[in-house]
C-alpha atoms as a PDB file:
ATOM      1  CA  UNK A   1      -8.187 -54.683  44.983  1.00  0.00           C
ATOM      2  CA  UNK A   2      -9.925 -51.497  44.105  1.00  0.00           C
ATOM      3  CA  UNK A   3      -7.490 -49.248  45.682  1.00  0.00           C
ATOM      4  CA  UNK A   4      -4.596 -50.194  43.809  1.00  0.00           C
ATOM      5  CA  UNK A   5      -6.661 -50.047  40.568  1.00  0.00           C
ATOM      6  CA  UNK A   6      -7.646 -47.136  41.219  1.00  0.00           C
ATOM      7  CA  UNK A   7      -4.284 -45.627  42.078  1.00  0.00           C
ATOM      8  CA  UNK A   8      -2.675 -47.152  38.603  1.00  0.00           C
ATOM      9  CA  UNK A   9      -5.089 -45.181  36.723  1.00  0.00           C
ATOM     10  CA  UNK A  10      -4.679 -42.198  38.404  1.00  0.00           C
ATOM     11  CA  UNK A  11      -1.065 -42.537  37.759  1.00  0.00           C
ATOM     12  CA  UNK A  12      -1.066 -43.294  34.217  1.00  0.00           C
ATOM     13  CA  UNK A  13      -3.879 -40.110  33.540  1.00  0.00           C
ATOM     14  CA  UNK A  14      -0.869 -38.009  35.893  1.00  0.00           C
ATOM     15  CA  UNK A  15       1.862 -39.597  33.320  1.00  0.00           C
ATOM     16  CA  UNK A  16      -0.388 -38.777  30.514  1.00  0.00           C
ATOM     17  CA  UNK A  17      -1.402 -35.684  31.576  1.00  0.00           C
ATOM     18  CA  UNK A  18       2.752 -34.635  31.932  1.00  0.00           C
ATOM     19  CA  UNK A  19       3.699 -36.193  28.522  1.00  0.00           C
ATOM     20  CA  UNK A  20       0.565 -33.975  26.841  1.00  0.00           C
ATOM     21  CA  UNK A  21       2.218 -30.564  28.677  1.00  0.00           C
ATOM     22  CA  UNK A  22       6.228 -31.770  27.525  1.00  0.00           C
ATOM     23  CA  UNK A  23       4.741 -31.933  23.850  1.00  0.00           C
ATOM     24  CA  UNK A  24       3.073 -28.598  23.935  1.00  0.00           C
ATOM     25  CA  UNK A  25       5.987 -26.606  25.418  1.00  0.00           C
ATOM     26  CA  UNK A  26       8.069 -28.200  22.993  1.00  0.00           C
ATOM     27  CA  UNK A  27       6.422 -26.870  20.245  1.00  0.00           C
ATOM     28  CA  UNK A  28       6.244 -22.957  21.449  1.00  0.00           C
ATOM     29  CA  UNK A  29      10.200 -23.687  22.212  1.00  0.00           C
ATOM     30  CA  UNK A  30      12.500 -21.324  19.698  1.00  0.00           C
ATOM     31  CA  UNK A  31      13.018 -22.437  16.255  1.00  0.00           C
ATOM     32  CA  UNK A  32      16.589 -23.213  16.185  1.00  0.00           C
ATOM     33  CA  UNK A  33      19.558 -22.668  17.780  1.00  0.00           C
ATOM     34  CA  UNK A  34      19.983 -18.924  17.703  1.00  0.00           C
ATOM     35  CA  UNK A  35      16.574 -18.185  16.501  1.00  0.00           C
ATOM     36  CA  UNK A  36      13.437 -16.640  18.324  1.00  0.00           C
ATOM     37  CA  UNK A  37      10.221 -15.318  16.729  1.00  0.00           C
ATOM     38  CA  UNK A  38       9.142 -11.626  17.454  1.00  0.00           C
ATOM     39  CA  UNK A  39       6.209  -9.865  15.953  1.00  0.00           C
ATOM     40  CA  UNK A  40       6.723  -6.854  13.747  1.00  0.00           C
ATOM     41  CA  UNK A  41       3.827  -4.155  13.200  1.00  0.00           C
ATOM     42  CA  UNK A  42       1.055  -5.609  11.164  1.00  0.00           C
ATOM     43  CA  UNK A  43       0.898  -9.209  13.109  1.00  0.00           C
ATOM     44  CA  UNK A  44       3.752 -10.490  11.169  1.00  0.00           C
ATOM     45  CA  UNK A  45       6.620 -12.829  11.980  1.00  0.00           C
ATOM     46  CA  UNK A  46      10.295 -11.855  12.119  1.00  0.00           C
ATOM     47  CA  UNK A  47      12.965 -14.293  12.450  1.00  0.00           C
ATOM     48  CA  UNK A  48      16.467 -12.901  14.506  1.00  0.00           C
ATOM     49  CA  UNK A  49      19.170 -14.934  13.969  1.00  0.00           C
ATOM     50  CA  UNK A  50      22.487 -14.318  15.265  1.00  0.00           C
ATOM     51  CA  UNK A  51      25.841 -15.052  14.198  1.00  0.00           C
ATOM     52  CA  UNK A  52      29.781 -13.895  15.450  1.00  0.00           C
ATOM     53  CA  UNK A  53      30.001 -11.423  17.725  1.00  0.00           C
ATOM     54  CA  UNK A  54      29.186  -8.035  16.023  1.00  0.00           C
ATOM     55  CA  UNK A  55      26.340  -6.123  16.558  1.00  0.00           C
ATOM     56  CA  UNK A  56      23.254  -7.182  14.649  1.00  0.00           C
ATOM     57  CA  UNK A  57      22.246  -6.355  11.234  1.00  0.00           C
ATOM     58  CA  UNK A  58      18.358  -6.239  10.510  1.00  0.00           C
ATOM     59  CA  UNK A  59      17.698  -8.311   7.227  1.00  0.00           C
ATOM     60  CA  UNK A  60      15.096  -8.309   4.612  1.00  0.00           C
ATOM     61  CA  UNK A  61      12.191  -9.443   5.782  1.00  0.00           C
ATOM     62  CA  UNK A  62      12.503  -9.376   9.708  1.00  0.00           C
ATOM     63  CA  UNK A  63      15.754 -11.836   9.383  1.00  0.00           C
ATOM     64  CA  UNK A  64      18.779 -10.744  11.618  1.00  0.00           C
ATOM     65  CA  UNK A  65      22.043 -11.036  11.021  1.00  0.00           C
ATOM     66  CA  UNK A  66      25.428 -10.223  13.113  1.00  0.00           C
ATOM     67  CA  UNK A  67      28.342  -9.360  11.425  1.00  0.00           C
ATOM     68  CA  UNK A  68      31.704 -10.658  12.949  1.00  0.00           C
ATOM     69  CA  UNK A  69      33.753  -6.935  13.774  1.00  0.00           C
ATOM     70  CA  UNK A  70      31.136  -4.445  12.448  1.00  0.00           C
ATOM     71  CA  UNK A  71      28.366  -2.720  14.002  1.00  0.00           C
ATOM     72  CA  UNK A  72      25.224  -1.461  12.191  1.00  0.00           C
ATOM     73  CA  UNK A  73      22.407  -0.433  13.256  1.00  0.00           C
ATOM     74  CA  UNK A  74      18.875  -2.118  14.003  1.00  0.00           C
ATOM     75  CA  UNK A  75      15.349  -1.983  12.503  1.00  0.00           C
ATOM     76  CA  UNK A  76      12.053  -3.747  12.815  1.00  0.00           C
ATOM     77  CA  UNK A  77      11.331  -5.541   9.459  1.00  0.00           C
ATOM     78  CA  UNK A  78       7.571  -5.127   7.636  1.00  0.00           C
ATOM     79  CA  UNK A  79       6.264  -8.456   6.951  1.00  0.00           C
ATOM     80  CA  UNK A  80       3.589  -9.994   5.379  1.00  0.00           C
ATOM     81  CA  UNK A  81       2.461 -13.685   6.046  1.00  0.00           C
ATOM     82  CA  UNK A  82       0.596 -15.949   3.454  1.00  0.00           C
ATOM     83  CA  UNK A  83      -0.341 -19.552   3.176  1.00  0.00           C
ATOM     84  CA  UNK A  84       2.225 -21.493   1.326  1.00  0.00           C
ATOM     85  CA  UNK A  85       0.293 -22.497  -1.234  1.00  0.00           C
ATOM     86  CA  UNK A  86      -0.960 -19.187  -2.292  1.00  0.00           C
ATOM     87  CA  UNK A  87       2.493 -16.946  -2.045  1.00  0.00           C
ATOM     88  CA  UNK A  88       2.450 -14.408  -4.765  1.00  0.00           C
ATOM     89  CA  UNK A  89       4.981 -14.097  -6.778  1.00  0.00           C
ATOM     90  CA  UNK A  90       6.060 -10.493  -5.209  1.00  0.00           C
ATOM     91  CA  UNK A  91       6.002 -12.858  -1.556  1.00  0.00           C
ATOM     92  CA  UNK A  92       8.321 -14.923  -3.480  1.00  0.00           C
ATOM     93  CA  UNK A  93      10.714 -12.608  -4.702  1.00  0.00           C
ATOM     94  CA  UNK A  94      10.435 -11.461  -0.894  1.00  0.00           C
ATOM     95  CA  UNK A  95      11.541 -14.750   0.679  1.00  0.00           C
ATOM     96  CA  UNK A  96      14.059 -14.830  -1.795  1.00  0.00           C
ATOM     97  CA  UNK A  97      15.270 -11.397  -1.133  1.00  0.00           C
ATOM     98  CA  UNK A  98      15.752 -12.281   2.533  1.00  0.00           C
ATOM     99  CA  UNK A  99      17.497 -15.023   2.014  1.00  0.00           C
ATOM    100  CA  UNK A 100      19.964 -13.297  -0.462  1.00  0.00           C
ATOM    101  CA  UNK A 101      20.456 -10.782   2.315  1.00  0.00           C
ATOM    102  CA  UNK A 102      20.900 -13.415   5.018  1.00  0.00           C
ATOM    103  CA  UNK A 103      23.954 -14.720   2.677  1.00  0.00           C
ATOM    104  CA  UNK A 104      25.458 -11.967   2.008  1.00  0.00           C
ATOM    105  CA  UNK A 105      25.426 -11.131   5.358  1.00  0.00           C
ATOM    106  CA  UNK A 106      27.046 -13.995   6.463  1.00  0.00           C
ATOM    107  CA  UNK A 107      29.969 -13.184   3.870  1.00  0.00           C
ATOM    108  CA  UNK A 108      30.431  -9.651   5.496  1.00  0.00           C
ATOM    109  CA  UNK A 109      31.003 -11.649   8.713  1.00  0.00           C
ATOM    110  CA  UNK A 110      33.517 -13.987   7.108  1.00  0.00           C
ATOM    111  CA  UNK A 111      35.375 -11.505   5.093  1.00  0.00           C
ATOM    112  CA  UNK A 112      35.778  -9.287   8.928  1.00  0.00           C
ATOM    113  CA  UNK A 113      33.816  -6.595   7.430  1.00  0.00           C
ATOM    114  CA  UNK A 114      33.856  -3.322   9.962  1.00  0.00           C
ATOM    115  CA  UNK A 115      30.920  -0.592  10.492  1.00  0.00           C
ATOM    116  CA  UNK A 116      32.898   1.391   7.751  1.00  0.00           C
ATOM    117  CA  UNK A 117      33.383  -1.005   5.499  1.00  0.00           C
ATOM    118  CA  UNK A 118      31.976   0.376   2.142  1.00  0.00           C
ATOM    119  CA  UNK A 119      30.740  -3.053   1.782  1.00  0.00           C
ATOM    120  CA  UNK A 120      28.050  -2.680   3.807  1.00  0.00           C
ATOM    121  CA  UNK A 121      26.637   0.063   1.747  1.00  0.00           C
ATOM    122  CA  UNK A 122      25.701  -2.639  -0.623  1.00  0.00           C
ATOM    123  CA  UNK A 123      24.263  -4.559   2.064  1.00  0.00           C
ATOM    124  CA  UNK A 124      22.031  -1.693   3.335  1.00  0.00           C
ATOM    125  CA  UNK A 125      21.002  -1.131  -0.725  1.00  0.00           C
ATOM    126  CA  UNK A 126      20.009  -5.251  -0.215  1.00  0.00           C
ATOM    127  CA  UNK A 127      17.825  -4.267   3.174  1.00  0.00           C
ATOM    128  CA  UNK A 128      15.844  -1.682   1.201  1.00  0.00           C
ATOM    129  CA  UNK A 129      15.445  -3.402  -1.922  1.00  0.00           C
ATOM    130  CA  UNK A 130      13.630  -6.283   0.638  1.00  0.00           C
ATOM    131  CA  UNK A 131      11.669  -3.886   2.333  1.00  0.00           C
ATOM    132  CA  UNK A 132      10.724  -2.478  -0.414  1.00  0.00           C
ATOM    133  CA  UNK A 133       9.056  -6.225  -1.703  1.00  0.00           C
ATOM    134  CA  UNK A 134       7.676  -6.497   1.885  1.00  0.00           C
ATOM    135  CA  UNK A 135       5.555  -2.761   1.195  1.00  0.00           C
ATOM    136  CA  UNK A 136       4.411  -3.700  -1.738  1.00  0.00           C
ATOM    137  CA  UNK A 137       3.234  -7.024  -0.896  1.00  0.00           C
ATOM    138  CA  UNK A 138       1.386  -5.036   2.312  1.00  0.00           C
ATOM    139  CA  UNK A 139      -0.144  -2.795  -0.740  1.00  0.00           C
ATOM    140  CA  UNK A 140      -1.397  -6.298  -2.972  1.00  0.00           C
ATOM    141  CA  UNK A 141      -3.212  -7.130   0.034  1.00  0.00           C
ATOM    142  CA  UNK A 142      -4.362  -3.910   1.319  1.00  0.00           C
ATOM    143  CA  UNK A 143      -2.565  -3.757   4.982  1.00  0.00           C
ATOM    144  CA  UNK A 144      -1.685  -0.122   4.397  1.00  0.00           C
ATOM    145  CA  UNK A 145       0.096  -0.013   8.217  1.00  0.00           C
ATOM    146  CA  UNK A 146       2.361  -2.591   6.997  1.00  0.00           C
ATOM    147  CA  UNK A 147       3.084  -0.657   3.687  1.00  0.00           C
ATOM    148  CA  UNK A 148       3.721   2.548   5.679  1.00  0.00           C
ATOM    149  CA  UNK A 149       5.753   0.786   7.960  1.00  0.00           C
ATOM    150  CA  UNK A 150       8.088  -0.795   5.283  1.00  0.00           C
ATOM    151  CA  UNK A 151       8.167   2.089   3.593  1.00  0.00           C
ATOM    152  CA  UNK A 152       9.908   4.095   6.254  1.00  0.00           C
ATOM    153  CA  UNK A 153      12.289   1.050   6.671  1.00  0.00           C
ATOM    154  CA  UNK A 154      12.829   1.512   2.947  1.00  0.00           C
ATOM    155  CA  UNK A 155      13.945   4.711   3.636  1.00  0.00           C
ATOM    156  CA  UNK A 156      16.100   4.338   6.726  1.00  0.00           C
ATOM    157  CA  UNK A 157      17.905   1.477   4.579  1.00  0.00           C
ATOM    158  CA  UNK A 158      18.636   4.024   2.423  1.00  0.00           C
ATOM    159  CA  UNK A 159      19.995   6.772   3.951  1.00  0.00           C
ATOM    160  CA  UNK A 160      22.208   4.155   5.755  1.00  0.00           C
ATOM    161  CA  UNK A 161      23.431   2.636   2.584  1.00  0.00           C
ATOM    162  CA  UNK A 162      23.919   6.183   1.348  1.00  0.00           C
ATOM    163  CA  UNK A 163      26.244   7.559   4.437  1.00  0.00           C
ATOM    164  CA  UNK A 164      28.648   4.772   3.164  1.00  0.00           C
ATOM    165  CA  UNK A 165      28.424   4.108  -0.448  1.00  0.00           C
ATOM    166  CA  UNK A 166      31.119   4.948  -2.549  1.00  0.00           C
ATOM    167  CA  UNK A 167      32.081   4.804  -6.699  1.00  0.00           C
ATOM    168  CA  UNK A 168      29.185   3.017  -8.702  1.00  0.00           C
ATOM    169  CA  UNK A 169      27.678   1.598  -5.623  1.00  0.00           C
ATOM    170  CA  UNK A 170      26.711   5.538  -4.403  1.00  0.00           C
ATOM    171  CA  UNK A 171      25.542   6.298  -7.878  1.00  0.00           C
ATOM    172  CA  UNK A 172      23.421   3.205  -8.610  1.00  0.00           C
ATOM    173  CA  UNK A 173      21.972   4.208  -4.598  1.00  0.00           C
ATOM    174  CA  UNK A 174      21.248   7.940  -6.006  1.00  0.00           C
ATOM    175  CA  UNK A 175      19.252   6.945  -9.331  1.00  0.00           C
ATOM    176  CA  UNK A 176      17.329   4.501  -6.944  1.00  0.00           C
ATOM    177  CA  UNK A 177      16.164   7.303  -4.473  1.00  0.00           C
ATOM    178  CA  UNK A 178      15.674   9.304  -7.613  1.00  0.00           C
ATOM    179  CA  UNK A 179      12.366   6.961  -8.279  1.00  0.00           C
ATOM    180  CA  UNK A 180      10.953   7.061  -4.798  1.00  0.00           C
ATOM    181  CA  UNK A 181      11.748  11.234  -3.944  1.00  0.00           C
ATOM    182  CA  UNK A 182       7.985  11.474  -4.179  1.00  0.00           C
ATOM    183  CA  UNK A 183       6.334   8.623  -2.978  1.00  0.00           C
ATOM    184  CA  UNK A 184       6.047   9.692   0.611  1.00  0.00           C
ATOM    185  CA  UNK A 185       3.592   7.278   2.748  1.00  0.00           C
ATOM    186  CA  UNK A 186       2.292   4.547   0.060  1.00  0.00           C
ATOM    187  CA  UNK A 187      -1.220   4.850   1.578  1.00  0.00           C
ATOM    188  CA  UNK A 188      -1.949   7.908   0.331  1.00  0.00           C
ATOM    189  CA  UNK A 189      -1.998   6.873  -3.436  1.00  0.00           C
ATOM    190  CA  UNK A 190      -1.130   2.483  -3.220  1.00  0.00           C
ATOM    191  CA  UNK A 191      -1.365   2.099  -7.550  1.00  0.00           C
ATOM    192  CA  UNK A 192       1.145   5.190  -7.685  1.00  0.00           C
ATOM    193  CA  UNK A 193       3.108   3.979  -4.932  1.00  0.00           C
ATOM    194  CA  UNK A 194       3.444   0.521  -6.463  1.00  0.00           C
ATOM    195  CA  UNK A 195       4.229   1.779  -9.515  1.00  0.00           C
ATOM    196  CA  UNK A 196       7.529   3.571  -7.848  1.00  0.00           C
ATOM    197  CA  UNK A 197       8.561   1.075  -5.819  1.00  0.00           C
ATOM    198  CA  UNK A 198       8.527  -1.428  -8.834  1.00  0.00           C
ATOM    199  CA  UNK A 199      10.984   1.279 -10.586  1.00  0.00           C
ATOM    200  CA  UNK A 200      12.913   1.405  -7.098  1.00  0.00           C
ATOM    201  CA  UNK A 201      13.434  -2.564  -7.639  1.00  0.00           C
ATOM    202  CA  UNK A 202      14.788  -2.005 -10.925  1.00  0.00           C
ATOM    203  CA  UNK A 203      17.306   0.560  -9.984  1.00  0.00           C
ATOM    204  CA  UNK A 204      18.643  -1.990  -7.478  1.00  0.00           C
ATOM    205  CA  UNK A 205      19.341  -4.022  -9.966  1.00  0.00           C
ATOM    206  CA  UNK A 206      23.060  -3.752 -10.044  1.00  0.00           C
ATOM    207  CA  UNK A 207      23.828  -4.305  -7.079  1.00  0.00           C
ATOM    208  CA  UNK A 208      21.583  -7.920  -7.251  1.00  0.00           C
ATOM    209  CA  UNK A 209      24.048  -8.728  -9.729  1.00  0.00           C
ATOM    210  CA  UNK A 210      26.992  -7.827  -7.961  1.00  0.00           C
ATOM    211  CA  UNK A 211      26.042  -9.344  -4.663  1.00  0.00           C
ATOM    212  CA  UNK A 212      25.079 -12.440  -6.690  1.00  0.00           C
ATOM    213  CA  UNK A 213      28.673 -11.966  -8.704  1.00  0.00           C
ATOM    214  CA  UNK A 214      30.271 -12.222  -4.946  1.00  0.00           C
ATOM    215  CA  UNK A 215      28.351 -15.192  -3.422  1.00  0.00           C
ATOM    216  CA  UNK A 216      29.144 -17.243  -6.567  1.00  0.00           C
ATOM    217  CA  UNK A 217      32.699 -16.624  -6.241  1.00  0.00           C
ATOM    218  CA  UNK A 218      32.545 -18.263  -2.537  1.00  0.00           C
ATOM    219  CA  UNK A 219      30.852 -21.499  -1.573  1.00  0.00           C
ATOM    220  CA  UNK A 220      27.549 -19.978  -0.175  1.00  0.00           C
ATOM    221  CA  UNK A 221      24.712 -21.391  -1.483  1.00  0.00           C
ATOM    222  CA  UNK A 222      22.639 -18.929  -3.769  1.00  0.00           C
ATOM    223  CA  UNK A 223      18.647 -18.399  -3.405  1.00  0.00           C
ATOM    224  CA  UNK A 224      17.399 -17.694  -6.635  1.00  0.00           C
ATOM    225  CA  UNK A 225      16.348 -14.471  -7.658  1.00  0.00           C
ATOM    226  CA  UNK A 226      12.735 -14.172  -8.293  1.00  0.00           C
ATOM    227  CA  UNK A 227      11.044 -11.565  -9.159  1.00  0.00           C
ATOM    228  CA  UNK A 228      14.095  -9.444 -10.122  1.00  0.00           C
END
């Protein structure tokens, strides 16, 4: 009789044992369908999520989105991580900025948008108006590789946004760069370089409104816009 006893247990610590190793691989599994988790400079998260069959878009924020005919090009996104109940309001305005992207995104894709379209210059104006949020969150809490980082994003948004921008869209782009032409690498001086990316923000403006404009015309659901 103390055999078979003693097989059960060992059994039941074996079934055990497997159910304990199912529960922790599920939870390092991907996040959704379509999304894995990579790490951007800094330690931070970045969330890729692909949609149609274009090439990917980088969003705000480390979020990735593929438009449906278009190609555009790539970029790691600067992030920043806090605890949920202790977001700043600038890490709010971030989340929401990245989520405004993400939609509009998504419209590009419906709408067939191409790697010309003139559309996406707006888009591009979106992905450094984000990146811009994610610096100068790096620079509230002093992760000056982050702000660096993001700031170099901010600029590569730019000039992409630029190469395609046309009427008001290209001039609301030129008075934006106007405010950052001498910020260089926001370590250097982070109150000064705060102080110009908050300006930066502003100048994008317009093209918040227009993007919002757009989305409320469709049935995507709007994020809200804080921190404007």
């Amino acid at each position: 009789m103390t055999k078979p006893l003693s097989r059960a247990r060992c059994l039941a610590a074996c079934m055990l044992l497997f159910g304990l190793s199912c529960l922790v691989l599920c939870g390092c599994s991907s996040t959704g369908d379509g999304e894995t988790t990579t790490v951007s400079p800094g330690n931070s998260a970045a969330t890729s999520t692909t949609t149609g069959q274009g090439a990917p878009i980088t969003g705000e924020a480390g979020t990735t989105t593929t438009t449906g005919h278009g190609a555009a090009t790539t970029g790691e996104a600067a992030t920043t991580t806090s605890e949920p109940g202790l977001m700043s309001e600038t890490d709010r305005a971030l989340g929401d900025a990245s989520a405004l992207q993400h939609a509009y995104a998504v419209y590009l894709n419906g709408a067939g948008a191409t790697d010309d379209d003139p559309r996406l210059a707006v888009f591009y104006g979106l992905r450094a108006r984000t990146q811009a949020l994610s610096c100068l969150s790096a620079l509230e809490k002093e992760q000056m590789d982050v702000a660096d980082f993001a700031m170099r994003e901010v600029y590569r948004a730019m000039n992409q946004a630029e190469a395609l921008a046309t009427g008001a869209t290209a001039q609301v782009l030129a008075e934006a760069r106007a405010t950052i032409a001498t910020l260089g690498s926001p370590s250097d001086a982070p109150d000064r370089a705060a102080e110009l990316l908050k300006g930066f923000l502003e100048a994008l403006t317009p093209l918040l409104d227009e993007v919002t404009m757009t989305l409320s015309s469709t049935t995507t659901t709007l994020p809200s816009t804080t921190g404007r």
